[in-house]
Structures are given as C-alpha cells and as structure tokens.
C-alpha atoms as a PDB file:
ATOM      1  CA  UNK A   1      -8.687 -20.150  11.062  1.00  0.00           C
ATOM      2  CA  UNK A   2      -7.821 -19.025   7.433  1.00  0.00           C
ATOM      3  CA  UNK A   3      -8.856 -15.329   7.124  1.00  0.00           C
ATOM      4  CA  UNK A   4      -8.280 -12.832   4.077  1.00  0.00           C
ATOM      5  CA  UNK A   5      -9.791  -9.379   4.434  1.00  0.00           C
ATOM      6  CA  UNK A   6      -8.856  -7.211   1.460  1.00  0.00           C
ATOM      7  CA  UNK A   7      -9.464  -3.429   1.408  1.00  0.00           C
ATOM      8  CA  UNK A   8      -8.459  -0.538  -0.933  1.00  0.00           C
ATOM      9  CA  UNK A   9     -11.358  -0.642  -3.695  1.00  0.00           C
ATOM     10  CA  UNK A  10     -13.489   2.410  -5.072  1.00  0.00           C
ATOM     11  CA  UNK A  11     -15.037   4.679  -7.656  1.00  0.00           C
ATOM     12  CA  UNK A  12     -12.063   5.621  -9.868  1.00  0.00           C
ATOM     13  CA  UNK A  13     -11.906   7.524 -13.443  1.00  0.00           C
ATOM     14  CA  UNK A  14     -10.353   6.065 -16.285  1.00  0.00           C
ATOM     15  CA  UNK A  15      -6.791   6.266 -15.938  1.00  0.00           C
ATOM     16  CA  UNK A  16      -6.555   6.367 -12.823  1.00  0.00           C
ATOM     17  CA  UNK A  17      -4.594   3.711 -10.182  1.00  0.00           C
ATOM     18  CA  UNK A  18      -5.995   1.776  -7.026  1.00  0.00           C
ATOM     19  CA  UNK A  19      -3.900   0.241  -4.816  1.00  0.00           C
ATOM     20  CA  UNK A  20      -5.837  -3.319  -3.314  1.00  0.00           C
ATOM     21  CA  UNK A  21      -4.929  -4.505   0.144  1.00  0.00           C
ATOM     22  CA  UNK A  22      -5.255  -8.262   1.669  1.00  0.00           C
ATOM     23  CA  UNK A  23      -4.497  -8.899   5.288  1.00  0.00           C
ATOM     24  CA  UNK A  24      -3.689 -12.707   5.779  1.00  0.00           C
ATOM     25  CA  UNK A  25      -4.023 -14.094   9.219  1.00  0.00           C
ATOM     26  CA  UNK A  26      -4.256 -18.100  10.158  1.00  0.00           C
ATOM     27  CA  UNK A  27      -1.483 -19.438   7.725  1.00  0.00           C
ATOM     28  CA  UNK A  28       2.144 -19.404   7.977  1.00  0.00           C
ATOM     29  CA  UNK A  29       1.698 -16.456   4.906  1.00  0.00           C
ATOM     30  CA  UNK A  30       5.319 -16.634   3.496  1.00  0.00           C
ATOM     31  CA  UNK A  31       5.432 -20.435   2.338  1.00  0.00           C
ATOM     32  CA  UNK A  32       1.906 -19.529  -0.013  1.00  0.00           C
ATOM     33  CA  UNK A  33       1.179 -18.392  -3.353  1.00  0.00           C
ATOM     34  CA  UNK A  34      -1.354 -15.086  -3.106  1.00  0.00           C
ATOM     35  CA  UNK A  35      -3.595 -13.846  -6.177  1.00  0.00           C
ATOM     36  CA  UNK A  36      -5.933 -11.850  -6.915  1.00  0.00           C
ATOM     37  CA  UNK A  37      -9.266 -12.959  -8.939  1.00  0.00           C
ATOM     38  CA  UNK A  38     -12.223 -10.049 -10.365  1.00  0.00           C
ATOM     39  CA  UNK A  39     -15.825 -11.464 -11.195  1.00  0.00           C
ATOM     40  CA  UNK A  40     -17.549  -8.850 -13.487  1.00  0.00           C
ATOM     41  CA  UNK A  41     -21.355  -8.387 -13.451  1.00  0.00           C
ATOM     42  CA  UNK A  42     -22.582 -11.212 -16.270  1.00  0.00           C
ATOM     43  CA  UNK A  43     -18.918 -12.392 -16.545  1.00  0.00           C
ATOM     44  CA  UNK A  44     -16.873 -15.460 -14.933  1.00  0.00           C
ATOM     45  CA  UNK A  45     -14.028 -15.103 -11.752  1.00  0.00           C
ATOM     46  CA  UNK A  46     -10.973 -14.640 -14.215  1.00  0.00           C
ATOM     47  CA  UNK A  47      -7.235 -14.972 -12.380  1.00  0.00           C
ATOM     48  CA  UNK A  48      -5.886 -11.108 -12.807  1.00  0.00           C
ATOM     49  CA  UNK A  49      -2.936 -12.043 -11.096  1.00  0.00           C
ATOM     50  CA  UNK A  50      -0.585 -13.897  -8.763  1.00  0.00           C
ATOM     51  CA  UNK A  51       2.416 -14.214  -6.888  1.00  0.00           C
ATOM     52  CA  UNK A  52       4.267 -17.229  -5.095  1.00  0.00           C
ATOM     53  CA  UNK A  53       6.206 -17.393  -1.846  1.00  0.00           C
ATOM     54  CA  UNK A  54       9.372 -16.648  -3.625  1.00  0.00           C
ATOM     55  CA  UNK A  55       8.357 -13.599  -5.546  1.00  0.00           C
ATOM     56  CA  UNK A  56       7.515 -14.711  -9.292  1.00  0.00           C
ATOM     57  CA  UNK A  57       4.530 -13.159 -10.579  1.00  0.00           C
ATOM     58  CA  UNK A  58       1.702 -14.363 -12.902  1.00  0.00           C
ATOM     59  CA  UNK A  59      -0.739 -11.683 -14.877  1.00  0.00           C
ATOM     60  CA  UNK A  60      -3.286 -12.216 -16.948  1.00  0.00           C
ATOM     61  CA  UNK A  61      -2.665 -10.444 -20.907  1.00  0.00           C
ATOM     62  CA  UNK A  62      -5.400  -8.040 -20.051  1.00  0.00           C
ATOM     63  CA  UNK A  63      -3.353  -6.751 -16.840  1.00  0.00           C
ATOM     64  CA  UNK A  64       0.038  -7.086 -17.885  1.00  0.00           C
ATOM     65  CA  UNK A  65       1.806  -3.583 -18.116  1.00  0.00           C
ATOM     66  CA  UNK A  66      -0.847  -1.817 -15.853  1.00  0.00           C
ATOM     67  CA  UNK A  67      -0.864  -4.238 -12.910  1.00  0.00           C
ATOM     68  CA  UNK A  68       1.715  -5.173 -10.373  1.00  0.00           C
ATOM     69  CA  UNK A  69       1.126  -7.484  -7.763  1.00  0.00           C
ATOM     70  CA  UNK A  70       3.395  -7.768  -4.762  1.00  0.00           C
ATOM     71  CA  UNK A  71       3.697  -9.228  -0.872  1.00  0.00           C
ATOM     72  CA  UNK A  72       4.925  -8.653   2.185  1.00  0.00           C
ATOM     73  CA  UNK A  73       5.632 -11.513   4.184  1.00  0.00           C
ATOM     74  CA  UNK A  74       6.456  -9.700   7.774  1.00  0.00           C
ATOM     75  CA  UNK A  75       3.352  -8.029   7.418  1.00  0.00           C
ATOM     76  CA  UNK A  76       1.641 -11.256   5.796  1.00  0.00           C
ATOM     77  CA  UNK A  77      -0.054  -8.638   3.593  1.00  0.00           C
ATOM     78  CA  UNK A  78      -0.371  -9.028  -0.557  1.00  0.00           C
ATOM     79  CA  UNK A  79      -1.350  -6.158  -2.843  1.00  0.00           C
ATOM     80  CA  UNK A  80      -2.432  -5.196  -5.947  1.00  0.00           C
ATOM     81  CA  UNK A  81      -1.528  -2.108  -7.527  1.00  0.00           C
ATOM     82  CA  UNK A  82      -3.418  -1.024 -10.653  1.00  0.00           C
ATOM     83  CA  UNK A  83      -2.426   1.611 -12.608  1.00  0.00           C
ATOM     84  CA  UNK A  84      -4.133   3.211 -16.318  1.00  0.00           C
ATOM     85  CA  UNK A  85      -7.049   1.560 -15.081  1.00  0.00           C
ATOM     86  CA  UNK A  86      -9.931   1.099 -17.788  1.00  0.00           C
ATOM     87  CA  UNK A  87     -13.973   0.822 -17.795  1.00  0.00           C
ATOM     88  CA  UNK A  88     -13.327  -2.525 -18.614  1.00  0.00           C
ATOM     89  CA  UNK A  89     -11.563  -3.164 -15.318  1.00  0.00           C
ATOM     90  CA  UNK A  90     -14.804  -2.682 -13.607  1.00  0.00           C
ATOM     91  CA  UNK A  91     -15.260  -5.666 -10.947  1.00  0.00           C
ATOM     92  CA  UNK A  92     -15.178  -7.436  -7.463  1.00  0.00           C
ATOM     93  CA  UNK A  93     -11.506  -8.071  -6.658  1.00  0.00           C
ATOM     94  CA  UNK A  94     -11.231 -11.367  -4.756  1.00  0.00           C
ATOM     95  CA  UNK A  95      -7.618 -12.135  -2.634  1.00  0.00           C
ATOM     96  CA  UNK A  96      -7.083 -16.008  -2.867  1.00  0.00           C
ATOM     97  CA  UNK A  97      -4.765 -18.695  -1.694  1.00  0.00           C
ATOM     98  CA  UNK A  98      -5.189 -22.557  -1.850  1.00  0.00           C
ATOM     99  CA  UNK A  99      -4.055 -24.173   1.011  1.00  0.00           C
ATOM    100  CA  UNK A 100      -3.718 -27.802   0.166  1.00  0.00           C
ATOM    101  CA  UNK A 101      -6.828 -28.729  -1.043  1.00  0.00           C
ATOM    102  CA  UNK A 102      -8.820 -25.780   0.315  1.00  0.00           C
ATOM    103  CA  UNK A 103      -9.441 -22.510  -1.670  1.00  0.00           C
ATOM    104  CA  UNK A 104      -9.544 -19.560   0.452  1.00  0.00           C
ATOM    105  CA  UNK A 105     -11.430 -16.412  -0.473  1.00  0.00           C
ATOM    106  CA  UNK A 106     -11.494 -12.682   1.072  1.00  0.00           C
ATOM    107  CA  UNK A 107     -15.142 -11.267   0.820  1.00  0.00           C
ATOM    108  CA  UNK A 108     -14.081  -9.121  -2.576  1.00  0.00           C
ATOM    109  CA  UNK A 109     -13.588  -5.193  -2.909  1.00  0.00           C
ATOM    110  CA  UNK A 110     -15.409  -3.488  -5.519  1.00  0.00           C
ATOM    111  CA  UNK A 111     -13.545  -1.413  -8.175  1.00  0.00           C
ATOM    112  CA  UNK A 112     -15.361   0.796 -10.297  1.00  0.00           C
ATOM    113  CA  UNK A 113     -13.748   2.770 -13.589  1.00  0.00           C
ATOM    114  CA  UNK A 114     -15.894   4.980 -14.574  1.00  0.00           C
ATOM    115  CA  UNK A 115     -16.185   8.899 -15.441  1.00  0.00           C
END
C-alpha cells in the first residue's frame, strides 16, 4: 500500500528555516511527481510546491526564493526546505503524489512561525 509519513515540522521564529521530511514506501518513488500542499486555519490546501521524477520544480509566488523542494530517489524520500520563514507561513504541511487517478496524502506536519 501507498504510504507517505512526513516529519520535520515545529514552533519556529520568524526567520528562521525548517527542513520537512516525507518517507515514501508502496510506489516505485522515482517515476512520480512529489509536492508539498499547507492548509492554514480558515484558509484552503494551496500547492506550496512540487517536484517531478526528473527534477523540475514548481513553487508557488508566495514560496519562491525562500523554499526549495528536492528528492531523493534511493532513499524514496522528498523534502522541503524552508528558509526566512514568515508568520504567514503558519500551517499543516501535507506530502502528496497522484498515482493515476488516486491522490495520496501523508497525515500533515504542523509548522508554526511565530515569536
């Protein structure tokens, strides 16, 4: 079965950088596009960012400069690293990928920015 367990979130001040862990297991990981998705309180699950088998990257405008997302296909691990993080940033990071027809989710890490 399809399982994404991601890891790495936290209380963090302003400015500060996070790095966001997702362990794949139950899909041949390196033919798959991975992202990342945050669902703040009140808000909608917004793409932050996302990454294909062969390396090109996608990041939403609010991310782009302060985010990086990468993979590592012998480990079947994708990552998230956040850097000048702000308030605004505050959320439940999600690891996806869409198998087909099927949507898989990780059970979301929450990332705080806050002083």
């Amino acid at each position: 079965q399809v399982q994404l367990v991601e890891s790495g979130g936290g209380l963090v001040q302003p400015g500060g950088s996070l790095t966001l862990s997702c362990a794949a297991s139950g899909i041949r990981f390196n033919i798959y596009t991975m992202s990342w998705h945050r669902q703040a309180p009140g808000k909608q699950r917004e793409l932050v960012a996302s990454i294909t088998s062969s390396g090109t990257t996608n990041y939403a405008d609010s991310v782009k400069g302060r985010f990086t997302i990468s993979r590592d296909n012998g480990k079947s691990m994708a990552y998230l690293q956040m850097n000048s993080l702000k308030p605004e940033d505050t959320a439940i990071y999600y690891c996806n990928t869409k198998v087909t027809i099927r949507n898989y989710w990780g059970q979301g890490t929450q990332v705080t920015v806050s002083s």
